[in-house]
Each structure stands twice: as structure tokens, then as C-alpha cells.
Protein backbone atom coordinates (compact mmCIF):
# COMPACT_ATOMS: atom_id res chain seq x y z
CA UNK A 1 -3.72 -0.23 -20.29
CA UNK A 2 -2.47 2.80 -17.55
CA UNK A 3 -3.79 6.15 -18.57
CA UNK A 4 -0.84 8.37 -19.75
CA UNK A 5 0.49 11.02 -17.67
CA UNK A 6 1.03 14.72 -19.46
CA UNK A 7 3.45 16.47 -18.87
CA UNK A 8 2.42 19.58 -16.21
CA UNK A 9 4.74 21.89 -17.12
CA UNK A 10 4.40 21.99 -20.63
CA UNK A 11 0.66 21.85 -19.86
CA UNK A 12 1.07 25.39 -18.45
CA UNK A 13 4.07 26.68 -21.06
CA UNK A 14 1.95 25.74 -24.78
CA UNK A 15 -1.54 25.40 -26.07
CA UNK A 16 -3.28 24.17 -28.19
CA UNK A 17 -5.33 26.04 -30.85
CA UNK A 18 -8.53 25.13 -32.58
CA UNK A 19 -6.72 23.38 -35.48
CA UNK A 20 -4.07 21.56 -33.57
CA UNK A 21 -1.01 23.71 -33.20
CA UNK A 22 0.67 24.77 -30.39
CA UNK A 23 1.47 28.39 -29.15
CA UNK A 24 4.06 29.20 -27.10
CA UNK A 25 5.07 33.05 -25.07
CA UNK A 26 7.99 35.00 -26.40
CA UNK A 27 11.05 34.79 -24.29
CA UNK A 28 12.26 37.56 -22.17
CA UNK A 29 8.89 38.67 -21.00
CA UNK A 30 9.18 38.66 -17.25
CA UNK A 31 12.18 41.08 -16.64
CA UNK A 32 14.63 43.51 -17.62
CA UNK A 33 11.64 44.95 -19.76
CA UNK A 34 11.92 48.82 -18.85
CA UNK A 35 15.06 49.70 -20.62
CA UNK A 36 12.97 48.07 -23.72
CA UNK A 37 11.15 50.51 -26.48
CA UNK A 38 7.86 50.29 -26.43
CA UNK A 39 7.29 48.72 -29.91
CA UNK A 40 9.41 45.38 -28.31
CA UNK A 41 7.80 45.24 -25.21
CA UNK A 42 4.36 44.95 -27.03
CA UNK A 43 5.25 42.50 -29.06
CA UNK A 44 6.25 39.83 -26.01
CA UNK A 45 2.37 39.96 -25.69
CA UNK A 46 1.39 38.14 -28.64
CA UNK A 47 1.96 34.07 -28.96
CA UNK A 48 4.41 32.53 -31.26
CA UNK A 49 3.57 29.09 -32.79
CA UNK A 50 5.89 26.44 -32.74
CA UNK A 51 7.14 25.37 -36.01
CA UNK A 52 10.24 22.89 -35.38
CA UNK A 53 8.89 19.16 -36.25
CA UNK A 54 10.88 17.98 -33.28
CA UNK A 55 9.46 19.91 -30.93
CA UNK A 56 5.88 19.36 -32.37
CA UNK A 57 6.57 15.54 -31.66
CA UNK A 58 7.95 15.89 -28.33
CA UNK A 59 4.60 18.25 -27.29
CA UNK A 60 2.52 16.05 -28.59
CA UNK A 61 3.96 12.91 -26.44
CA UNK A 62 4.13 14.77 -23.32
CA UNK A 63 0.55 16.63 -23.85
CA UNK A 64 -1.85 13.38 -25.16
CA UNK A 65 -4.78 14.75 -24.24
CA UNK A 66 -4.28 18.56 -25.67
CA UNK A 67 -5.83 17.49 -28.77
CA UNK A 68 -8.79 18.10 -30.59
CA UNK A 69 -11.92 16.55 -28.92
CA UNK A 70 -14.07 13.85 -31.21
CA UNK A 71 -17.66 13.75 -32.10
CA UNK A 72 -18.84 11.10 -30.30
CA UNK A 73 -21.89 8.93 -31.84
């Protein structure tokens, strides 16, 4: 059986945390940002998760190998 390919630009857009969810950046980060107050333009630093069960599937069929790594024996 082929390996799986993931999906590179979702490989760069989420990650994955310790306990298996994925984080994504706030939108309207990369312009338009100086007519902003300062309290909003702070918060586009910090990572949302994503919560929508859809989307969860879909990351996790385009990232297979983002998970969490296994003990091996």
C-alpha cells in the first residue's frame, strides 16, 4: 500500500498540539493592521483552535501524519 500524501498547505496553515487538536492564525493578520487599536492587533497573535467537526475531519485526512507519535515496543 502507497504512502499517503499530506496536504502541504495545510501542513503550513494548522498544527497540531500535544493532545491532538489543531490551531489555526486569526484572519486579517497580514494587512490593513495600522488603522487597528492596539488591543485587536494583539490579539491576531494568539492561535485559535478549530472547533467545526467538519473541518476537524477534513484536517485530519489531508494531514495523516500530524498526529500523535506511538510508543513503540
Amino acid at each position: 500500500m502507497p504512502k499517503m500524501k499530506t496536504h502541504k498547505a495545510s501542513s503550513k496553515r494548522f498544527k497540531r498540539t500535544a493532545s491532538g487538536r489543531f490551531r489555526r492564525v486569526k484572519i486579517g493578520k497580514s494587512h490593513l493592521r495600522r488603522k487597528k487599536p492596539g488591543r485587536v492587533t494583539r490579539s491576531f497573535d494568539k492561535t485559535m483552535e478549530v472547533t467545526t467537526t467538519g473541518n476537524v475531519k477534513r484536517l485530519k485526512r489531508l494531514m495523516p501524519y500530524s498526529g500523535k507519535k506511538r510508543k513503540r515496543r
